[in-house]
N, C-alpha and C. Protein backbone atom coordinates (compact mmCIF):
# COMPACT_ATOMS: atom_id res chain seq x y z
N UNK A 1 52.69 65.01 63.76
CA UNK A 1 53.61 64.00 63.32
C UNK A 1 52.84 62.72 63.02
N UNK A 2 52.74 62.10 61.54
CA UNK A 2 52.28 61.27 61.65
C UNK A 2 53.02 60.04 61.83
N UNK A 3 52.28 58.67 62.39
CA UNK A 3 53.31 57.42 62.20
C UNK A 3 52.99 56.32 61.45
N UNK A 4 54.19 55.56 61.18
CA UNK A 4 54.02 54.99 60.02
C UNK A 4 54.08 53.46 60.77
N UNK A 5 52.48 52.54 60.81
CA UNK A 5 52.64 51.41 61.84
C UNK A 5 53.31 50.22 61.68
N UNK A 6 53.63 50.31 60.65
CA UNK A 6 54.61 49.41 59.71
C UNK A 6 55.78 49.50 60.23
N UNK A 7 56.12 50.60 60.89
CA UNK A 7 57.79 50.56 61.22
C UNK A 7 58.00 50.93 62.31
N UNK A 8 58.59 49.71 63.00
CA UNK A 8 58.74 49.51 64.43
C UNK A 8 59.62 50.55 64.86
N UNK A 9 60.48 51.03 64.16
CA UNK A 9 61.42 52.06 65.03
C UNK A 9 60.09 53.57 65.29
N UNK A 10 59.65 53.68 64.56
CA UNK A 10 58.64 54.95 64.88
C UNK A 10 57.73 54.35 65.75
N UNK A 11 57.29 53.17 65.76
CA UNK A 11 56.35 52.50 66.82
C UNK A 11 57.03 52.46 68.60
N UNK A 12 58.24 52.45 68.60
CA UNK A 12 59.48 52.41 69.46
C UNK A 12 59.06 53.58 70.06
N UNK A 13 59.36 55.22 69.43
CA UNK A 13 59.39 56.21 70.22
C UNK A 13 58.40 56.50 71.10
N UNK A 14 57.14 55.92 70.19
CA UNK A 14 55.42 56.00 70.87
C UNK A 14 55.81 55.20 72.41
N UNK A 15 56.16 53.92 72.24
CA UNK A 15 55.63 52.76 73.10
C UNK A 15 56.69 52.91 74.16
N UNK A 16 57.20 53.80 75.11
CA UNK A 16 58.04 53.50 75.85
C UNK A 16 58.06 52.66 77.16
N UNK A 17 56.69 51.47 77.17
CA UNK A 17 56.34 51.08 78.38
C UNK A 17 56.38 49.46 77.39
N UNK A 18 56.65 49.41 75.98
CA UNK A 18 57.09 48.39 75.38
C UNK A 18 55.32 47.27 75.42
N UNK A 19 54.20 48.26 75.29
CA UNK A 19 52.78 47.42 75.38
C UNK A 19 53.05 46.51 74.22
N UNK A 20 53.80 47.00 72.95
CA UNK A 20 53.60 45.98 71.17
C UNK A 20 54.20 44.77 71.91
N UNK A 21 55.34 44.70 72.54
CA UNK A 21 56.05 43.39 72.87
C UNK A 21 55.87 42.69 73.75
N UNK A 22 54.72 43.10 74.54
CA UNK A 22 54.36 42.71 75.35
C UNK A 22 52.71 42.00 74.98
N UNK A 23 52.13 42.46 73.86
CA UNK A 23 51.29 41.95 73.01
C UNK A 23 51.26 40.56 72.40
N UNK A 24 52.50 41.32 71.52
CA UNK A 24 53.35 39.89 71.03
C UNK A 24 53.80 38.40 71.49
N UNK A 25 54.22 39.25 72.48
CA UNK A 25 54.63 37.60 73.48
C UNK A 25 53.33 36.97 74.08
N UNK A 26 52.79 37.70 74.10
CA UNK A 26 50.93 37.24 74.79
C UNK A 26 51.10 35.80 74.83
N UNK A 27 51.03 35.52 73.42
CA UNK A 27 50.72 33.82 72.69
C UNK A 27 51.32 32.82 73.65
N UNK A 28 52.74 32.84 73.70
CA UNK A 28 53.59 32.28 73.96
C UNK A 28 53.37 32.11 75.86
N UNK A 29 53.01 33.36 76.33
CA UNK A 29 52.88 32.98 77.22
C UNK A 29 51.93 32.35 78.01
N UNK A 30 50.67 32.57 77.16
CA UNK A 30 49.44 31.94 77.35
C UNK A 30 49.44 30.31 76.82
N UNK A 31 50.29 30.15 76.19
CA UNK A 31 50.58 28.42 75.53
C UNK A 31 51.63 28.10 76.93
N UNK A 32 52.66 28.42 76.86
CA UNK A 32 53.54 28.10 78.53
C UNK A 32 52.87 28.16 79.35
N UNK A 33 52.32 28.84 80.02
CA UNK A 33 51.42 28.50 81.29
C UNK A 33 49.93 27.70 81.28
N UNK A 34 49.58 27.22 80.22
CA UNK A 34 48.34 26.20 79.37
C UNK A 34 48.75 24.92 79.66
N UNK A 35 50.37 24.85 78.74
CA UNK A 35 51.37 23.45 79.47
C UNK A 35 51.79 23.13 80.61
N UNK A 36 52.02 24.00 81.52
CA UNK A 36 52.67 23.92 82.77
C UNK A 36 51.41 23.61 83.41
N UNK A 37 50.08 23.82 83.34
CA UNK A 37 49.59 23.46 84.58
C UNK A 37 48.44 22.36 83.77
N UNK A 38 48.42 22.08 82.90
CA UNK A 38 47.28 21.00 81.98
C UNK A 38 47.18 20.14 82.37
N UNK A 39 48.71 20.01 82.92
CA UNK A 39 48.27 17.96 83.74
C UNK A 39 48.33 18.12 85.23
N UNK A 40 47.97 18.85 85.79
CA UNK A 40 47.68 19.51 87.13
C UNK A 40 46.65 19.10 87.91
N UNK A 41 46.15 18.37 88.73
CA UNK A 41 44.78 18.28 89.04
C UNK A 41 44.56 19.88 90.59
N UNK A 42 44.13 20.42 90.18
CA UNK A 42 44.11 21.45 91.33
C UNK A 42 42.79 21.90 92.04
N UNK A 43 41.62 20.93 91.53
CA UNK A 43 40.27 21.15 92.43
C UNK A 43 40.38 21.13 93.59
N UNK A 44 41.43 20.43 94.44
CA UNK A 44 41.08 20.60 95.52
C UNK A 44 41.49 21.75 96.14
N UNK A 45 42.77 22.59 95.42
CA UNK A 45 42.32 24.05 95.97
C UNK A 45 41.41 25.23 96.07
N UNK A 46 40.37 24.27 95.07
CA UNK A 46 39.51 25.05 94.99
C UNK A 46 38.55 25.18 95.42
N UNK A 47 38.44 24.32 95.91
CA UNK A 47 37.21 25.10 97.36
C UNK A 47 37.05 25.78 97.68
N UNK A 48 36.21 26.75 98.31
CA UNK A 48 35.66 27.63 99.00
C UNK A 48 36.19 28.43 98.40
N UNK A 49 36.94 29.09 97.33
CA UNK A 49 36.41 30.49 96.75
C UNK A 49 35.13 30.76 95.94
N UNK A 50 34.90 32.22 96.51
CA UNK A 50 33.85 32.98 95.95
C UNK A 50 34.51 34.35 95.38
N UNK A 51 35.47 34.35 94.88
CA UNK A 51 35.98 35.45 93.88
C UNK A 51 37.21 35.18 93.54
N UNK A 52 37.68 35.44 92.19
CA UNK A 52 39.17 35.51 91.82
C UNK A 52 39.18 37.20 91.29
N UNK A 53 40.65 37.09 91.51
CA UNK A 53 40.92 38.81 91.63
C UNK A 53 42.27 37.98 90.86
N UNK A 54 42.68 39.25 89.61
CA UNK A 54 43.60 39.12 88.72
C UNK A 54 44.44 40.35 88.83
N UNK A 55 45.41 40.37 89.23
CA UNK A 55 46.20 41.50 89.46
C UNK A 55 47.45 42.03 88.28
N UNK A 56 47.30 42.73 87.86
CA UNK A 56 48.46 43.31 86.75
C UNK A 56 48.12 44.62 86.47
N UNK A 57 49.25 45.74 85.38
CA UNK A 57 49.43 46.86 85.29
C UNK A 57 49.74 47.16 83.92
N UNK A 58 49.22 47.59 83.36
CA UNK A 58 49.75 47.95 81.85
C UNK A 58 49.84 46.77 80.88
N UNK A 59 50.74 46.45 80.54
CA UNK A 59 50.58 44.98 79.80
C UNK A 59 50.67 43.42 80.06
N UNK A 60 51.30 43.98 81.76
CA UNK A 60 51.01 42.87 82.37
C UNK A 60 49.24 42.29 82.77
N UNK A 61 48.52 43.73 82.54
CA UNK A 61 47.06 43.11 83.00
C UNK A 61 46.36 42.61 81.30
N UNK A 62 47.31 42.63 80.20
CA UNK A 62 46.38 41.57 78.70
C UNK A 62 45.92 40.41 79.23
N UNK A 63 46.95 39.59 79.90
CA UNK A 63 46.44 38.26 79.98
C UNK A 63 44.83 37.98 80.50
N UNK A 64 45.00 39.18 81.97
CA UNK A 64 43.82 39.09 82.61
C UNK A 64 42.77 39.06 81.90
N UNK A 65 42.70 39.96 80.67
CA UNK A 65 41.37 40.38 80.15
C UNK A 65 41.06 39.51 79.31
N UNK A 66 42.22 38.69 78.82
CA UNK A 66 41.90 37.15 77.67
C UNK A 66 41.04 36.46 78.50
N UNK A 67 41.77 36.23 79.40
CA UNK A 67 41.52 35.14 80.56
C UNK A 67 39.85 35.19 80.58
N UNK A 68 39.47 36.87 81.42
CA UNK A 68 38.26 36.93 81.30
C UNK A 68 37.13 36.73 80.46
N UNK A 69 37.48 37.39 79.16
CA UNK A 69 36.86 36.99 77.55
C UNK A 69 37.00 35.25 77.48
N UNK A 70 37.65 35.06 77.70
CA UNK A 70 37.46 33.41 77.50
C UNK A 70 36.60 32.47 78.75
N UNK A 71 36.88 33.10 79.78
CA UNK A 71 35.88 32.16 81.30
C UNK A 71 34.42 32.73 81.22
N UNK A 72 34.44 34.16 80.56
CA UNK A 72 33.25 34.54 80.95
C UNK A 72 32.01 33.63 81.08
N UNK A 73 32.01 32.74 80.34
CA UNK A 73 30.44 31.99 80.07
C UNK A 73 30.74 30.98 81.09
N UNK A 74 31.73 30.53 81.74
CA UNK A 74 32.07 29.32 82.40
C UNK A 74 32.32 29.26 84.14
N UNK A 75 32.55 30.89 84.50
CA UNK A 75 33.08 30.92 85.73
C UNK A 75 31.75 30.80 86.51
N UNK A 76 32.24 30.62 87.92
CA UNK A 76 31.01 30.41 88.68
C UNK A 76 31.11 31.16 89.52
N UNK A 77 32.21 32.18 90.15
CA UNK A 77 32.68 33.33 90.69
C UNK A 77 32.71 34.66 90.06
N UNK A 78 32.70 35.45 90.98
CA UNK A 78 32.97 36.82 90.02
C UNK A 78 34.38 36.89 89.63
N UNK A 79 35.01 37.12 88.96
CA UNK A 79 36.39 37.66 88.30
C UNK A 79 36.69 39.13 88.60
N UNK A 80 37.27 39.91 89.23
CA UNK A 80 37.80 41.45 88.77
C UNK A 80 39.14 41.33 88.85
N UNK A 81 39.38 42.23 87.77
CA UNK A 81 40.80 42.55 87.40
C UNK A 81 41.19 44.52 88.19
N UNK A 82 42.51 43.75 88.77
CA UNK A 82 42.62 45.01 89.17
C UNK A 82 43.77 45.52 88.58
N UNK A 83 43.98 46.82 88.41
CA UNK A 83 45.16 47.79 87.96
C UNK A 83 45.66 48.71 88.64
N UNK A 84 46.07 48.49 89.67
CA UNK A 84 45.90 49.33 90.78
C UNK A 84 46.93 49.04 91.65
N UNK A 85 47.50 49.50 92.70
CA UNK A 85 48.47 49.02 93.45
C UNK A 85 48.00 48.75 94.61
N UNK A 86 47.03 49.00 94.93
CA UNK A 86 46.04 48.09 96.30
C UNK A 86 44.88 47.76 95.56
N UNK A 87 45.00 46.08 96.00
CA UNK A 87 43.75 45.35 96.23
C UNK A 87 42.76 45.10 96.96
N UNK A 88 41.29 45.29 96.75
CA UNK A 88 40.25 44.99 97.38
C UNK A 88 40.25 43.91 99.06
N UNK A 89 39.31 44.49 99.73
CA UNK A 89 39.26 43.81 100.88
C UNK A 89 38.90 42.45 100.65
């Protein structure tokens, strides 16, 4: 069966975990949570970590991997993203 990617209703039957719309909204949610915390000063919670751990599942873990692609050159911790339903010690 081939599909035709142009047309969301055949894209529909594929995607039943809804990853396209969850793609889609990416933007939006990465601009909302950019605003919400921009005028934030939050160094001082930041002390004393030595790792951030990003937790999500399917399309909830996109953001993580932006996130990562974008800190990579900047973080001073390790980053892992987990997909998993238990997290690391």
């Amino acid at each position: 069966m081939s599909i035709d990617l142009n047309n969301r209703d055949q894209i529909n039957l594929l995607d039943k975990s809804h990853v396209l719309a969850s793609i889609e909204q990416l933007s939006e949610q990465i601009k909302d949570a950019w605003e919400q915390t921009a005028s934030q000063d939050n160094r001082e919670y930041a002390t004393g970590i030595d790792h951030v751990i990003l937790a999500g599942m399917g399309g909830s873990a996109l953001g993580s991997h932006v996130i990562q692609s974008i800190a990579k050159q900047t973080l001073k911790v390790p980053l892992e993203i987990v997909s998993d339903y238990t997290l690391p010690g």
